[in-house]
N, C-alpha and C. Protein backbone atom coordinates (compact mmCIF):
# COMPACT_ATOMS: atom_id res chain seq x y z
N UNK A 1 -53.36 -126.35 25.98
CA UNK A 1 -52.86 -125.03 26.34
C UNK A 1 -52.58 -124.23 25.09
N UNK A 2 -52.52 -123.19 25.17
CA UNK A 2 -52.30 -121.91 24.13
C UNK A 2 -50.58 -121.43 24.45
N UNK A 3 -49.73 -122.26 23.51
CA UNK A 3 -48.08 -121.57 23.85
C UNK A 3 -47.45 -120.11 22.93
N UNK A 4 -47.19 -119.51 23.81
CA UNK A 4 -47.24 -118.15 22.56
C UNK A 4 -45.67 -118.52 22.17
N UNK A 5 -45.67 -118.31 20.82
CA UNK A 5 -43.85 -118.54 20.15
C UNK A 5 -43.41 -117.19 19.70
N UNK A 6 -42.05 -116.32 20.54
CA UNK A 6 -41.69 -115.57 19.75
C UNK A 6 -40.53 -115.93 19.43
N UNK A 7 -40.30 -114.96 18.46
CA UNK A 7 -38.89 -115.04 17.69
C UNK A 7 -38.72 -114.14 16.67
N UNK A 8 -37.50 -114.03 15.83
CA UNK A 8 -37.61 -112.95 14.97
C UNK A 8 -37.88 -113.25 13.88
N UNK A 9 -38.73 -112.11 12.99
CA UNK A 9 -38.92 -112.33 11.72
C UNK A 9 -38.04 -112.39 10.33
N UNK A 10 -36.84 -112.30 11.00
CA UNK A 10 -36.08 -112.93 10.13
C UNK A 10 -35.09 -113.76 10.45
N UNK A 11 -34.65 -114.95 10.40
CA UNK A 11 -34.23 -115.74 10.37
C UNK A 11 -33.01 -116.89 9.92
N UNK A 12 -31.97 -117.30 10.42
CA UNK A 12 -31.56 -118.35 9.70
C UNK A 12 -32.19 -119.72 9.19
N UNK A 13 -31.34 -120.59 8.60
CA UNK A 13 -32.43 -121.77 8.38
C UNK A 13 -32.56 -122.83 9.39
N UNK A 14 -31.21 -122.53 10.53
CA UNK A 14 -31.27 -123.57 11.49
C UNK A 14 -31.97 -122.86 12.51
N UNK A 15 -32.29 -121.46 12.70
CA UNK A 15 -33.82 -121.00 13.63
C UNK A 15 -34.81 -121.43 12.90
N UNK A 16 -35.19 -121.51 11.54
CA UNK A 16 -36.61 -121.80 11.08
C UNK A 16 -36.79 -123.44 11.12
N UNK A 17 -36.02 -123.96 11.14
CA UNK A 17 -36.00 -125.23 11.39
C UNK A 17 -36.34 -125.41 12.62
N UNK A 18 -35.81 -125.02 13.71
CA UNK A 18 -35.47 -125.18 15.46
C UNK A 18 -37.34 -125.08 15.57
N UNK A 19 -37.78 -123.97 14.97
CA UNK A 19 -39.23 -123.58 14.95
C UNK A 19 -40.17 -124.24 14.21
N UNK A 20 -39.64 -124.79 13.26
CA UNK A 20 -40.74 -126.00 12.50
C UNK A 20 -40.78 -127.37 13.66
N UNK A 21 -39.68 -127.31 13.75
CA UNK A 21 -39.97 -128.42 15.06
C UNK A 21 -40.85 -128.24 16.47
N UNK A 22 -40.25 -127.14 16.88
CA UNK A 22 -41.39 -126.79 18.58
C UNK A 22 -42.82 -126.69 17.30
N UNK A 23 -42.98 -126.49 16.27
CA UNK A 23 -44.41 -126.11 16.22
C UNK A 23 -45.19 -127.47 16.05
N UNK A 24 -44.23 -128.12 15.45
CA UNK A 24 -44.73 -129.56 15.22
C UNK A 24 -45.25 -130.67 16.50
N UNK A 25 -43.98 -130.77 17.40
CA UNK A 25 -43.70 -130.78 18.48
C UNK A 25 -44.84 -130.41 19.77
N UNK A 26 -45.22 -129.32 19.74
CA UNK A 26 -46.70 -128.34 20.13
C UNK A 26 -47.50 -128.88 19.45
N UNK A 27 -48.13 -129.22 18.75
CA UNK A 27 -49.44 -129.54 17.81
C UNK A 27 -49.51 -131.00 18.29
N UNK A 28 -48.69 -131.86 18.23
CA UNK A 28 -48.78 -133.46 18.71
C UNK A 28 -49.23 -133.37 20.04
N UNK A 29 -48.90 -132.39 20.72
CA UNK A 29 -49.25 -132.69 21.94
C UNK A 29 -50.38 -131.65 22.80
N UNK A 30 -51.18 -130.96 21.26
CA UNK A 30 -52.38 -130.74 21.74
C UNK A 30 -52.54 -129.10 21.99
N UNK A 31 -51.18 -128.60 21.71
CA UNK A 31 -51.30 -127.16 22.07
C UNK A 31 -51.98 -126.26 20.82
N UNK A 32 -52.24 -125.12 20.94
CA UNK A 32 -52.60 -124.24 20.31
C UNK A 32 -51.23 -123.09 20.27
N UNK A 33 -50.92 -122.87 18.97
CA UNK A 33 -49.98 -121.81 19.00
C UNK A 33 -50.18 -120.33 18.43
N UNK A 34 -49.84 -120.02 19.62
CA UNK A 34 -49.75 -118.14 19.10
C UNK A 34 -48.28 -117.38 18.62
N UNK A 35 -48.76 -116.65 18.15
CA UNK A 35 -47.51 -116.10 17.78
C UNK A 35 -47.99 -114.56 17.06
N UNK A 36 -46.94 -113.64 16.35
CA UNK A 36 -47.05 -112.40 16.17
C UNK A 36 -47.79 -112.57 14.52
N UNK A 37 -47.84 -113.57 13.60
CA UNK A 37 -48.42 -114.11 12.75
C UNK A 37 -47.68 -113.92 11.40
N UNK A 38 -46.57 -113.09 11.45
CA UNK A 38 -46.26 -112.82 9.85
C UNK A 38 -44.96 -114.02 9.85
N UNK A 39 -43.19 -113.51 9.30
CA UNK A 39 -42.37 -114.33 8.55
C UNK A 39 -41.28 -114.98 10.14
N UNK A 40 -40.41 -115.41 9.54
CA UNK A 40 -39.72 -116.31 10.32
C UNK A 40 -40.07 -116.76 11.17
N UNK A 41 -39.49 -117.07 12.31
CA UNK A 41 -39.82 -117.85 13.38
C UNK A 41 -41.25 -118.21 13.50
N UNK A 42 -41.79 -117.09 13.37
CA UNK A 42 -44.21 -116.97 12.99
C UNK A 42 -44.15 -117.98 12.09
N UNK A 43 -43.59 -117.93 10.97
CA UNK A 43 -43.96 -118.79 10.05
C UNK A 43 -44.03 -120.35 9.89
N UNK A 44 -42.35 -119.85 10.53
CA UNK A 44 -42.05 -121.70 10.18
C UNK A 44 -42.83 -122.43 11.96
N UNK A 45 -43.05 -121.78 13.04
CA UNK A 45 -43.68 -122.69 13.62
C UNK A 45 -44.78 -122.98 13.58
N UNK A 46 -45.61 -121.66 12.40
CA UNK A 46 -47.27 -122.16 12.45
C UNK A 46 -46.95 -123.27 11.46
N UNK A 47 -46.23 -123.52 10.19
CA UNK A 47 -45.81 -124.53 9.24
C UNK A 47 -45.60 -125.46 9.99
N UNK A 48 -44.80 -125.76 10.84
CA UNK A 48 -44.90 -126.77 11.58
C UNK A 48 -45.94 -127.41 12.34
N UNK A 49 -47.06 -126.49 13.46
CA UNK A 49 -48.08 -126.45 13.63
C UNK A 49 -48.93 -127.06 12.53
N UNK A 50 -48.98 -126.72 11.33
CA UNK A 50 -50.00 -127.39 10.55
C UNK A 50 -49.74 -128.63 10.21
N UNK A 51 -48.51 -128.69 10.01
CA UNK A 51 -47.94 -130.13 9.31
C UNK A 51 -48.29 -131.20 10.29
N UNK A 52 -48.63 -130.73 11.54
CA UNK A 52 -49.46 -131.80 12.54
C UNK A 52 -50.75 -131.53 12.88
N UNK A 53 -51.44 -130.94 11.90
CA UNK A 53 -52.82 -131.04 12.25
C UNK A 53 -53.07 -129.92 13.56
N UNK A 54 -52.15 -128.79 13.74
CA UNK A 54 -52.71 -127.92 14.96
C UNK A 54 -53.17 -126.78 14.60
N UNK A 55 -53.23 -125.63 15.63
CA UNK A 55 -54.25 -124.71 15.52
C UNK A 55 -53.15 -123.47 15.63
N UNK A 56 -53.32 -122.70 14.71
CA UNK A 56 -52.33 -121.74 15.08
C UNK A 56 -53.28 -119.83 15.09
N UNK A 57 -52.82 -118.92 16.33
CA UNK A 57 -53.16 -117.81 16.04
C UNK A 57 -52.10 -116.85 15.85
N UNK A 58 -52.28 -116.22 14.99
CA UNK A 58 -51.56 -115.04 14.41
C UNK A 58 -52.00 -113.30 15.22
N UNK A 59 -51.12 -112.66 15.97
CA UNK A 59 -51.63 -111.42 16.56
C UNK A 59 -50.84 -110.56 15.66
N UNK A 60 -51.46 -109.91 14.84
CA UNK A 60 -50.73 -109.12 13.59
C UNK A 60 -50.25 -107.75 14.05
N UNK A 61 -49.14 -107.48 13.72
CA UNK A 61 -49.24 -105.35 14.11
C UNK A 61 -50.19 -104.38 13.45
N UNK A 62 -50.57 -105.07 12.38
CA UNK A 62 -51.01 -104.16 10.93
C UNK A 62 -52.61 -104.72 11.27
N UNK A 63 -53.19 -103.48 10.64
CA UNK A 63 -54.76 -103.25 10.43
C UNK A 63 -55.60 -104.87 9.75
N UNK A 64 -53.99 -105.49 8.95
CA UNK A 64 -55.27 -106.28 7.83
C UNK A 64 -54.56 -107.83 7.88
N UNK A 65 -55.67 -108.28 8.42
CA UNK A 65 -55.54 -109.74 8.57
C UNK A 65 -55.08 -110.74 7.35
N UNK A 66 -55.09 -110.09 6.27
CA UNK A 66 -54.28 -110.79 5.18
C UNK A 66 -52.79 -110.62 4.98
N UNK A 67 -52.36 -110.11 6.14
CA UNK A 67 -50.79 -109.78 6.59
C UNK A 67 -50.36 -111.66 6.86
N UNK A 68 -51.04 -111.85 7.57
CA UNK A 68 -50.66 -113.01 7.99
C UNK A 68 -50.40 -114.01 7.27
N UNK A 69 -48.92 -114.74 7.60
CA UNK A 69 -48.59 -115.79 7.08
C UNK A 69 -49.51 -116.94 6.27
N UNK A 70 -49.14 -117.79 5.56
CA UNK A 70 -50.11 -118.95 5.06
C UNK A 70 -50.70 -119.63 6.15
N UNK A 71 -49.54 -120.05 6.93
CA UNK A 71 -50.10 -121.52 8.04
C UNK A 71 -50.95 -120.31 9.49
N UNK A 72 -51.34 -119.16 9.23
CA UNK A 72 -52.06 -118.69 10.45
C UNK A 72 -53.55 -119.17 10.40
N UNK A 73 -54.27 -119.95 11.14
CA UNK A 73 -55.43 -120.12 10.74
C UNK A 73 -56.02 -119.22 11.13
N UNK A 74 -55.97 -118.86 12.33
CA UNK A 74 -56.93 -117.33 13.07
C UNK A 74 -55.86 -115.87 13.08
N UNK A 75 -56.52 -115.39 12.38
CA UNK A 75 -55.92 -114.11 12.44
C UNK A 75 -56.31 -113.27 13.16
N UNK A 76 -55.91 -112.49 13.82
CA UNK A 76 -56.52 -111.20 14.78
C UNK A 76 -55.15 -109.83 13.94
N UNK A 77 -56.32 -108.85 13.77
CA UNK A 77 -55.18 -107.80 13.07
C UNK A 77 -55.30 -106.56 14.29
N UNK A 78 -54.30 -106.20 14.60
CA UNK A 78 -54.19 -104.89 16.07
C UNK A 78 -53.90 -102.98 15.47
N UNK A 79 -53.10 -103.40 14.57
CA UNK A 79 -52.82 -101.93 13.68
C UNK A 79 -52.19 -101.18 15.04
N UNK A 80 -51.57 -101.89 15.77
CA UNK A 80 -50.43 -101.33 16.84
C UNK A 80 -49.06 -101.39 16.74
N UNK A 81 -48.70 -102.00 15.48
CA UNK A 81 -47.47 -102.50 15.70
C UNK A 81 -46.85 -103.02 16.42
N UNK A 82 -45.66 -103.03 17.13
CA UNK A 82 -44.92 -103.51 18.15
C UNK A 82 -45.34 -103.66 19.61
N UNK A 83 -46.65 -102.89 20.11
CA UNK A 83 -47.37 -102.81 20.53
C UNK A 83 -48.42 -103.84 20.84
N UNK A 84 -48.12 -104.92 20.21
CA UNK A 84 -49.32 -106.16 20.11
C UNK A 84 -48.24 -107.17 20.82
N UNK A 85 -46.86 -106.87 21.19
CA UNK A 85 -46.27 -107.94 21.96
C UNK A 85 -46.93 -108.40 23.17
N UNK A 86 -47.52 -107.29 23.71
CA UNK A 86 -48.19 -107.78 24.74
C UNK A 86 -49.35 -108.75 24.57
N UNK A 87 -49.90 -108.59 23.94
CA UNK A 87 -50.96 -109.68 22.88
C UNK A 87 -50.52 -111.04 23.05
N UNK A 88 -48.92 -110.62 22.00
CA UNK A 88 -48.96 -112.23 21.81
C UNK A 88 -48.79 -112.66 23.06
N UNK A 89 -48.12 -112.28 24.07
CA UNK A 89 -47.25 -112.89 25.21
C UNK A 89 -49.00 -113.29 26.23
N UNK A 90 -49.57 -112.48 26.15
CA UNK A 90 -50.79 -112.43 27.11
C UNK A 90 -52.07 -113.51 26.96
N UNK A 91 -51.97 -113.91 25.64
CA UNK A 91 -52.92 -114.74 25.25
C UNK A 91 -52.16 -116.07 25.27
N UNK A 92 -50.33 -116.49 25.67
CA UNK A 92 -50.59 -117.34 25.84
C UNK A 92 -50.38 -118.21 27.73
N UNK A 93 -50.50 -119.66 27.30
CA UNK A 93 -50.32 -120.13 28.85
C UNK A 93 -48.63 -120.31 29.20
N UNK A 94 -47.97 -119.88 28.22
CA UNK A 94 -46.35 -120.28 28.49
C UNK A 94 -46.06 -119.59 27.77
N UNK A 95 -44.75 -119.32 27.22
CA UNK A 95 -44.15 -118.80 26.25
C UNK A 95 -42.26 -119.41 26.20
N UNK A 96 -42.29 -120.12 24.43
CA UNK A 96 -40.83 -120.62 24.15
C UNK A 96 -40.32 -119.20 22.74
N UNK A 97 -39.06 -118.90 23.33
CA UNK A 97 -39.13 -117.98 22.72
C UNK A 97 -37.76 -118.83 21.85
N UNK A 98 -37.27 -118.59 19.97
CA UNK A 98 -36.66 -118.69 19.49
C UNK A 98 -35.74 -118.05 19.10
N UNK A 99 -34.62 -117.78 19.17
CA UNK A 99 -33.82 -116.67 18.51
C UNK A 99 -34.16 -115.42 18.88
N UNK A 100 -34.11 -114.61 18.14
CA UNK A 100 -34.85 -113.49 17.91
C UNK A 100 -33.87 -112.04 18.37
N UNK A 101 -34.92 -110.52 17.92
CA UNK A 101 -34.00 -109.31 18.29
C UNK A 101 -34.22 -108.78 19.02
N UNK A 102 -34.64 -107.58 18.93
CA UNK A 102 -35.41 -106.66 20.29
C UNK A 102 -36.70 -106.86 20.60
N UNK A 103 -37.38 -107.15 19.63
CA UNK A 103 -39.09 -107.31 19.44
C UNK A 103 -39.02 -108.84 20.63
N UNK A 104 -38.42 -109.62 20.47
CA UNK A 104 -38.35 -110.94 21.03
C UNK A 104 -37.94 -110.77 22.45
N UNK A 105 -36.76 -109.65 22.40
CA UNK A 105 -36.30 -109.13 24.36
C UNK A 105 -37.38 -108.18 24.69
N UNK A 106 -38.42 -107.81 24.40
CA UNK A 106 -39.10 -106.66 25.00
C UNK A 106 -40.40 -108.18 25.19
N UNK A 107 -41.05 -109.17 24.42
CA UNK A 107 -41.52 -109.69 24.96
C UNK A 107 -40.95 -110.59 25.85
N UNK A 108 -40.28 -111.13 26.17
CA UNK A 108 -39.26 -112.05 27.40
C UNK A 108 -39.49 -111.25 28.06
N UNK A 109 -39.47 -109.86 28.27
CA UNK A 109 -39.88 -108.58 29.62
C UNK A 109 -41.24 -108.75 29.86
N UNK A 110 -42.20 -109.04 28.94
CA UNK A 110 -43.41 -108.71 29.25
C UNK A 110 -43.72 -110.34 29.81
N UNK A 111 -43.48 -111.60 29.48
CA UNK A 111 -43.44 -112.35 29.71
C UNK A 111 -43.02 -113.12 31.24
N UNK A 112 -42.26 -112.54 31.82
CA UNK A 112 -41.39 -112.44 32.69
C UNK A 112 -42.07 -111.66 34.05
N UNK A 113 -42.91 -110.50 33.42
CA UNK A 113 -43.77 -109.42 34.28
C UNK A 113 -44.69 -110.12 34.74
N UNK A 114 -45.04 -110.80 33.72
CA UNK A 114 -46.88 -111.60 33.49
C UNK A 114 -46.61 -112.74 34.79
N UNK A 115 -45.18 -113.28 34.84
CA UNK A 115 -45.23 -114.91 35.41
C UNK A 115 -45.36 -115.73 34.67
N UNK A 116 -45.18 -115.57 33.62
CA UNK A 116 -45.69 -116.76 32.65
C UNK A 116 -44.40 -117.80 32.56
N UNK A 117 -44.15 -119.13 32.53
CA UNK A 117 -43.20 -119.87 31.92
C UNK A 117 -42.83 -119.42 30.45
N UNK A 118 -41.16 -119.51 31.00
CA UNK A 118 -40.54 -119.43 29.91
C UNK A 118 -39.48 -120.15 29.01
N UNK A 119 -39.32 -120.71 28.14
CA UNK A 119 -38.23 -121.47 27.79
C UNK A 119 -37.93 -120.90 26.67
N UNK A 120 -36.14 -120.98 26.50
CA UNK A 120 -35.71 -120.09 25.42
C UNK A 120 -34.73 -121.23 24.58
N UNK A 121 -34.84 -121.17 22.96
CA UNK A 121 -33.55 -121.53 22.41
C UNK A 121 -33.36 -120.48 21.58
N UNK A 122 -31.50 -120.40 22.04
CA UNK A 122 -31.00 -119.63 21.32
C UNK A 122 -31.21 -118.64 21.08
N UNK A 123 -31.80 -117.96 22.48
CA UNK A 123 -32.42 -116.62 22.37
C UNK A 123 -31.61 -116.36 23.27
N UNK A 124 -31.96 -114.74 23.96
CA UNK A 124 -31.42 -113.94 24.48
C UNK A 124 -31.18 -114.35 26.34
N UNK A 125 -30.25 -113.74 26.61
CA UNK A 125 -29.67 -114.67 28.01
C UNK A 125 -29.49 -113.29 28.49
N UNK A 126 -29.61 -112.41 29.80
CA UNK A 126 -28.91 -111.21 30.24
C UNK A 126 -28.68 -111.80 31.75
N UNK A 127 -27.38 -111.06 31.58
CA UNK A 127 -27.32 -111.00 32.89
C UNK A 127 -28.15 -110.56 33.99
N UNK A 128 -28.66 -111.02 35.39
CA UNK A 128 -29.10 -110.78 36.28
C UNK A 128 -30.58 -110.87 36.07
N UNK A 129 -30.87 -110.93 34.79
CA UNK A 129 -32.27 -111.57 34.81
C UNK A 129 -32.76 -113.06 34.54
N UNK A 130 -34.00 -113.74 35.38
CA UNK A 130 -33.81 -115.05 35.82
C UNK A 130 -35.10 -115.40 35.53
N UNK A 131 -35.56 -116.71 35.33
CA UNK A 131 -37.23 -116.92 34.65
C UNK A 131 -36.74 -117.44 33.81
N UNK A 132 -35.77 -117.52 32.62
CA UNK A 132 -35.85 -118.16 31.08
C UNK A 132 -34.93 -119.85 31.36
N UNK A 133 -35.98 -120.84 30.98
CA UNK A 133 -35.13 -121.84 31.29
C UNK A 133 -34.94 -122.12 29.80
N UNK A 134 -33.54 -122.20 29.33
CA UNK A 134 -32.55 -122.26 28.43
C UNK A 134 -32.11 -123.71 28.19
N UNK A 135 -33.31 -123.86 27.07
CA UNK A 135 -32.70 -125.03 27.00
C UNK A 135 -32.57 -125.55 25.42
N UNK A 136 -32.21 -127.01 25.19
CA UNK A 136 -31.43 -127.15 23.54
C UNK A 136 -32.07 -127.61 22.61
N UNK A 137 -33.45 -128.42 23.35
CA UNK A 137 -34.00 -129.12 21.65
C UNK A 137 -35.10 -128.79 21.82
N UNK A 138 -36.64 -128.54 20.89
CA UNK A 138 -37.55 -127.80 21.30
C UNK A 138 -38.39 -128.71 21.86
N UNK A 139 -37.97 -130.18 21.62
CA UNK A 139 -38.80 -131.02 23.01
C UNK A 139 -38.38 -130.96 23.92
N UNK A 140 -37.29 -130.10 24.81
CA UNK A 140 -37.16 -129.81 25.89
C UNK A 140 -38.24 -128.36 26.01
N UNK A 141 -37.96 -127.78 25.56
CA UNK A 141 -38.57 -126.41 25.44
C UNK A 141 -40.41 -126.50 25.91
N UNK A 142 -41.06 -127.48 25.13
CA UNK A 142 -42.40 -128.46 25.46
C UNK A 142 -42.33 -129.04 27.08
N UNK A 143 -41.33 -129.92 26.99
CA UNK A 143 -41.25 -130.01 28.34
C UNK A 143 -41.44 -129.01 29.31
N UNK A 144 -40.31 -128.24 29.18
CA UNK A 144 -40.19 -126.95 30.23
C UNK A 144 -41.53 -126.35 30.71
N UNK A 145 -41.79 -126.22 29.52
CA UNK A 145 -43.21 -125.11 29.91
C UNK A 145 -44.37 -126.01 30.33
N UNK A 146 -44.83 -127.22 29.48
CA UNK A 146 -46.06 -127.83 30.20
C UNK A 146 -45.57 -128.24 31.76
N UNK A 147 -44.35 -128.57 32.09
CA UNK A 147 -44.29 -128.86 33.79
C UNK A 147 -44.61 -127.57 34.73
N UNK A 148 -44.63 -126.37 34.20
CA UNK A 148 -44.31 -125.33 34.96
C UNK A 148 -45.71 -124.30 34.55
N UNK A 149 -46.60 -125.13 33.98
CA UNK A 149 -47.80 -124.29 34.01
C UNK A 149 -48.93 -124.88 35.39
């Protein structure tokens, strides 16, 4: 499966960590990861992703595919900016979202629209909206979503 990861591009070290793990985590077990392709959360889970031998795509905002992080192997560049959330969220079969700010709550919306599975750490929780299963280690997060695709 193709899991899209958002989160924000900037980061603490216990989110970039949380995200080196689901990426690692994802890659052992065969997934392909997407994500928005540039720093934090993008980064450290395609880093993780590689550190197990997986496949990672990068959906960039900017015109030029050399935006993208080190560990992106496929780059796709959109020159939409914020605008490519739908991208990332659409290309994948689930979505675990990490942390993250507004860029990360506007995809959980689009995510959410789509039907897609969702599992969140340490991301955003609102009231009265329902779909994000919230959970604590990112092999739960793996879990969550491959049962519910």
């Amino acid at each position: 499966m193709r899991i899209s990861v958002i989160g924000g591009s900037t980061v603490t070290d216990e989110a970039a960590e949380t995200a080196e793990t689901l990426g690692r985590a994802l890659a052992e077990r065969g997934h392909t990861v997407v994500c928005g392709g540039l720093g934090g959360v993008m980064e450290a889970v395609c880093r993780g992703a590689s550190q197990a031998d997986g496949h990672t795509i990068g959906i960039l905002p900017t015109e030029r595919r050399a935006d993208a992080n080190e560990y992106v192997d496929t780059a796709i560049a959109t020159g939409m900016g914020n605008a490519r959330n739908v991208l990332v969220v659409m290309n994948g079969d689930a979505v675990v979202a990490v942390d993250g700010g507004t860029g990360t709550l506007s995809e959980l919306g689009h995510a959410l629209d789509f039907g897609k599975p969702v599992a969140g750490l340490e991301t955003h929780e609102v009231d009265g909206v329902e779909g994000i299963d919230h959970v604590e280690t990112p092999a739960e997060a793996v879990d969550s979503v491959e049962r519910r695709v």
